[in-house]
C-alpha atoms as a PDB file:
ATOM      1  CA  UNK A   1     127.950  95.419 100.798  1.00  0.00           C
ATOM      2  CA  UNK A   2     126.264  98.564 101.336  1.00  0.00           C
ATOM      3  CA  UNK A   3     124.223 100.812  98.861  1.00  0.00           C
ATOM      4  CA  UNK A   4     126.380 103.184  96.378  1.00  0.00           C
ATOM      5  CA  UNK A   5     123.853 106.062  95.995  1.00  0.00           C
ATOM      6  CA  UNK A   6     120.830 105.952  98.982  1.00  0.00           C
ATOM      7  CA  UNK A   7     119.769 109.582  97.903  1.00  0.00           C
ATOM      8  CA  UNK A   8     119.111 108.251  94.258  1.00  0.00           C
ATOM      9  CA  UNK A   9     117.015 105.109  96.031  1.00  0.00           C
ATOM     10  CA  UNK A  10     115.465 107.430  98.253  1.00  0.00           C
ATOM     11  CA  UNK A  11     114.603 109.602  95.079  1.00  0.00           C
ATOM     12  CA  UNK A  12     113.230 106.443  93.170  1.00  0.00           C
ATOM     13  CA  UNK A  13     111.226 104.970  95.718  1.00  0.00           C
ATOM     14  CA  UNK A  14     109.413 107.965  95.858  1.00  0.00           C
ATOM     15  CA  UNK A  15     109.034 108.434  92.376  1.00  0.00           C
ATOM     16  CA  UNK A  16     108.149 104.423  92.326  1.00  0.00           C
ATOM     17  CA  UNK A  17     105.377 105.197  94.608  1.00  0.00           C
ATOM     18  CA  UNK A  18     103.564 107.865  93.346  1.00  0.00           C
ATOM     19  CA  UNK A  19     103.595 106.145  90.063  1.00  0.00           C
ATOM     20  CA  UNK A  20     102.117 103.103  91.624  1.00  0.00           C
ATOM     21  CA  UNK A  21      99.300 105.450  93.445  1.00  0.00           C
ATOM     22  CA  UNK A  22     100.557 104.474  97.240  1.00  0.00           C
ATOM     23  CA  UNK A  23      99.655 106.382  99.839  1.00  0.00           C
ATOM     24  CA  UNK A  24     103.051 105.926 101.272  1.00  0.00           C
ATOM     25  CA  UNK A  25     106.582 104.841 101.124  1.00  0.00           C
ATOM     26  CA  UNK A  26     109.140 103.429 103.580  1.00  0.00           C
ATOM     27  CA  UNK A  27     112.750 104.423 103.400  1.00  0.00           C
ATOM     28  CA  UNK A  28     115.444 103.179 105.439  1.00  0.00           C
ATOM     29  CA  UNK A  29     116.492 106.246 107.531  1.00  0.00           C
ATOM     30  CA  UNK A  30     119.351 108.385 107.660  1.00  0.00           C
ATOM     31  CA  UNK A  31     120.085 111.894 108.929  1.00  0.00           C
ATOM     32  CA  UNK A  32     120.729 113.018 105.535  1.00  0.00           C
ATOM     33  CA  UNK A  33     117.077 110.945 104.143  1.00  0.00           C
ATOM     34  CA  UNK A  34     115.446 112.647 107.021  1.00  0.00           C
ATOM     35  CA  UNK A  35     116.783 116.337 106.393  1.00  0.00           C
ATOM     36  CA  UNK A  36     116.241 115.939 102.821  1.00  0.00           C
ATOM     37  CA  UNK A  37     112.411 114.646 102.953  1.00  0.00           C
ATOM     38  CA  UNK A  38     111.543 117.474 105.530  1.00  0.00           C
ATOM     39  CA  UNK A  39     113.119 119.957 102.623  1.00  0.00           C
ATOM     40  CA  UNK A  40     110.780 118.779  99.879  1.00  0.00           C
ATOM     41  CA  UNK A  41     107.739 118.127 102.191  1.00  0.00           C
ATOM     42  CA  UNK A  42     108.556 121.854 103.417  1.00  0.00           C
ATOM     43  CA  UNK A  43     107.955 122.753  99.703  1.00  0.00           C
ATOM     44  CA  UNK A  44     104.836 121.240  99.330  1.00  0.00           C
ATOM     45  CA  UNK A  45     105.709 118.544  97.018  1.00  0.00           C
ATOM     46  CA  UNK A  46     104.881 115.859  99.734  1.00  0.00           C
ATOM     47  CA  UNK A  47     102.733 115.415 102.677  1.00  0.00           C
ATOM     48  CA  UNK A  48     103.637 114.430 106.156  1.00  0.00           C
ATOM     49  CA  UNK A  49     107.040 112.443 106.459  1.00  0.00           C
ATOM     50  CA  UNK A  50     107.910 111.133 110.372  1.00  0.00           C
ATOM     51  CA  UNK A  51     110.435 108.400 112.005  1.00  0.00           C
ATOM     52  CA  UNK A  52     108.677 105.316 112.594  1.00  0.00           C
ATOM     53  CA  UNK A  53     110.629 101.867 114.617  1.00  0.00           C
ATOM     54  CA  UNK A  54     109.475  98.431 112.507  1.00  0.00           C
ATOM     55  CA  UNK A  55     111.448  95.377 113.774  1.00  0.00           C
ATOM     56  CA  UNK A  56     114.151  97.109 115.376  1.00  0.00           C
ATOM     57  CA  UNK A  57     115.064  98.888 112.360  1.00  0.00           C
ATOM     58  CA  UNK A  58     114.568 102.573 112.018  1.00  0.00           C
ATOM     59  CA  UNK A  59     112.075 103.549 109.025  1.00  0.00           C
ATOM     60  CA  UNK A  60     111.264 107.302 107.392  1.00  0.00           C
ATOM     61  CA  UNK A  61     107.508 107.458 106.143  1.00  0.00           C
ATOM     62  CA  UNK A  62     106.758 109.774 103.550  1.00  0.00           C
ATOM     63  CA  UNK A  63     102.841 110.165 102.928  1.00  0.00           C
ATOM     64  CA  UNK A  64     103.017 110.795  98.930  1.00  0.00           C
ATOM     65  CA  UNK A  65     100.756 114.257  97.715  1.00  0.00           C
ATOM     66  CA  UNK A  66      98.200 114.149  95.331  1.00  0.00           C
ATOM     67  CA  UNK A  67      96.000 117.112  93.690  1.00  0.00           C
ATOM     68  CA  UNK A  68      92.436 116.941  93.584  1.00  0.00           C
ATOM     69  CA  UNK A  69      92.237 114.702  90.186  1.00  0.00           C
ATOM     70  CA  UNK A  70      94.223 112.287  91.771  1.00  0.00           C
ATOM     71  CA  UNK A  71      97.677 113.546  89.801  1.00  0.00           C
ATOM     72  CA  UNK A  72     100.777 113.406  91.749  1.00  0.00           C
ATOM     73  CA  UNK A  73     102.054 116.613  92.878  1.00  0.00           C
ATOM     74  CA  UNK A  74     105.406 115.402  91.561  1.00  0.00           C
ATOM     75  CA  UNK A  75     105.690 115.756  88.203  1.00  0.00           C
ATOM     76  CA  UNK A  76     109.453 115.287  87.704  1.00  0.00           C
ATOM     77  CA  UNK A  77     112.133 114.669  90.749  1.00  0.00           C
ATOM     78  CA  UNK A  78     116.190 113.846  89.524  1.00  0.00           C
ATOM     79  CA  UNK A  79     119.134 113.222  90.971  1.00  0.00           C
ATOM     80  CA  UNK A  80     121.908 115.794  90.161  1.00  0.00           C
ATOM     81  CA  UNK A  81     124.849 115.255  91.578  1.00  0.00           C
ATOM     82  CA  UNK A  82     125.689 111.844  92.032  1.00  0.00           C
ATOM     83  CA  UNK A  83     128.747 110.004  93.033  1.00  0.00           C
ATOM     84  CA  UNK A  84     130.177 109.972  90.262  1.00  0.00           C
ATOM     85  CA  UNK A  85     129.789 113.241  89.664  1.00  0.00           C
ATOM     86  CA  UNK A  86     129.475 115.999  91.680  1.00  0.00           C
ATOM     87  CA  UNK A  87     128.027 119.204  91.368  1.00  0.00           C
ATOM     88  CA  UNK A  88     128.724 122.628  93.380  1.00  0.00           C
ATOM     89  CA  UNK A  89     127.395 126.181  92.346  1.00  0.00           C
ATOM     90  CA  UNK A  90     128.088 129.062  94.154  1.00  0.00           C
ATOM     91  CA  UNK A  91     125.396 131.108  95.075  1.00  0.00           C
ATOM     92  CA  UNK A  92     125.591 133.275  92.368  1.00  0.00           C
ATOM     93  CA  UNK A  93     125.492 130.029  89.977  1.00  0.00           C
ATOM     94  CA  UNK A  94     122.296 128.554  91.108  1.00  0.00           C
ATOM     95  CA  UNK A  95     120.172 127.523  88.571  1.00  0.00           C
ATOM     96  CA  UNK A  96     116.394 127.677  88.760  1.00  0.00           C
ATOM     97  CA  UNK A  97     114.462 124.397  87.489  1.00  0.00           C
ATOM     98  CA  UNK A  98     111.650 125.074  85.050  1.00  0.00           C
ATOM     99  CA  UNK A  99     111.617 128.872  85.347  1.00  0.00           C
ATOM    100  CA  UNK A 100     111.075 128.732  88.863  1.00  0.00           C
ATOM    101  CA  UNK A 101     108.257 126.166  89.095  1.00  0.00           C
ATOM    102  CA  UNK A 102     110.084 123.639  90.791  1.00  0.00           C
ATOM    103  CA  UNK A 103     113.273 123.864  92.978  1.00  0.00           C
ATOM    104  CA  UNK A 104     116.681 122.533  93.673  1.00  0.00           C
ATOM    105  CA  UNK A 105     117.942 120.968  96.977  1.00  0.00           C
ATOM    106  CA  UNK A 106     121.245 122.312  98.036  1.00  0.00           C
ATOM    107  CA  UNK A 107     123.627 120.576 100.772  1.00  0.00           C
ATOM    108  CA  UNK A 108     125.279 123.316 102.523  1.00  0.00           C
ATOM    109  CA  UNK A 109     127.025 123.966 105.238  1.00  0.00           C
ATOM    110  CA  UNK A 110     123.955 125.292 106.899  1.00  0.00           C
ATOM    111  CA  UNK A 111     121.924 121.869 105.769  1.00  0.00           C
ATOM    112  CA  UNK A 112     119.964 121.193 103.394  1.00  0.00           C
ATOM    113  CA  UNK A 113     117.974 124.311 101.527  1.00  0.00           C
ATOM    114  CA  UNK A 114     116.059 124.618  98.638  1.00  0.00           C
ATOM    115  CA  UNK A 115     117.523 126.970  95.623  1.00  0.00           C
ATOM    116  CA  UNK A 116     115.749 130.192  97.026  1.00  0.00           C
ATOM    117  CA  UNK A 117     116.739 129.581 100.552  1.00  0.00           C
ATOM    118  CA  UNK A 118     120.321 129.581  99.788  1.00  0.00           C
ATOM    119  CA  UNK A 119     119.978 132.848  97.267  1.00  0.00           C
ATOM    120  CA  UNK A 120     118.416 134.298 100.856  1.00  0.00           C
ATOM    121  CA  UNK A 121     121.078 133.163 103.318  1.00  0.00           C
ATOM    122  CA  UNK A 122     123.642 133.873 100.432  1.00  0.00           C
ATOM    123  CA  UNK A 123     125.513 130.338 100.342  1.00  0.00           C
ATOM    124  CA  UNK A 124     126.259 127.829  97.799  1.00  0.00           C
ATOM    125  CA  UNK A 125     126.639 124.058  97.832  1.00  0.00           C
ATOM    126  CA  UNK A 126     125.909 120.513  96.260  1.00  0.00           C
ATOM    127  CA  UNK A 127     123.032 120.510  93.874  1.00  0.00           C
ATOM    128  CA  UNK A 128     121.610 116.976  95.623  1.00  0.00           C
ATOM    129  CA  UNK A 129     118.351 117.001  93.454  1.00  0.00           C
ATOM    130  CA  UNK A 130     115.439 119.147  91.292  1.00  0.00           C
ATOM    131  CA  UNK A 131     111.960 118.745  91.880  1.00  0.00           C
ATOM    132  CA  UNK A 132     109.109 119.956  89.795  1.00  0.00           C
END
């Protein structure tokens, strides 16, 4: 039987990790895992994230960002819309996530963007996550 929500496990192993201190987490890839790690590490919330191959089985790596007292640089990181429950905004609708100091991934139809991005480019979609 396969996973219900892999964004939300993708989100939590993440947030798992940097809790634990690890330098790094593996996540079973996925286009949409891939596109939506390079989004956040484009941000600066994480470091380096690449493919890797371990036993025949594709892998992302996402090297986890710390500041310079050893805090995460991830402070917060939820799921929004979720199976469940889905949620679109328009690009006038976009909401900002802690007054603008973090941001929201949006699935669109030109990929994933973060919440300024898509104000740019003047397109809406699925709110898939905030980070802060």
């Amino acid at each position: 039987m396969g996973m219900t929500d892999p964004i939300a496990d993708l989100l939590t192993r993440i947030r798992n990790g940097l809790h634990a201190r690890k330098e790094q987490v593996e996540i079973p890839w996925s286009r949409v895992k891939e596109g939506l790690v390079h989004v956040i590490a484009s941000e600066g919330f994480l470091g380096d994230c690449s493919v890797v191959e371990h036993d025949g089985r594709r892998l992302v790596r996402v090297l986890l960002k710390y500041d310079e007292r050893n805090k995460p640089v991830i402070s917060g990181i939820k799921r929004i819309s979720r199976p469940s429950l889905r949620v679109y905004v328009g690009v006038n609708e976009i909401p900002t996530v802690r007054g603008g100091m973090g941001t929201n991934i949006l699935s669109t139809p030109q990929g994933f963007l973060t919440d300024r991005e898509a104000r740019k480019r003047n397109v809406g979609g699925e709110i898939v996550c905030a980070v802060w």
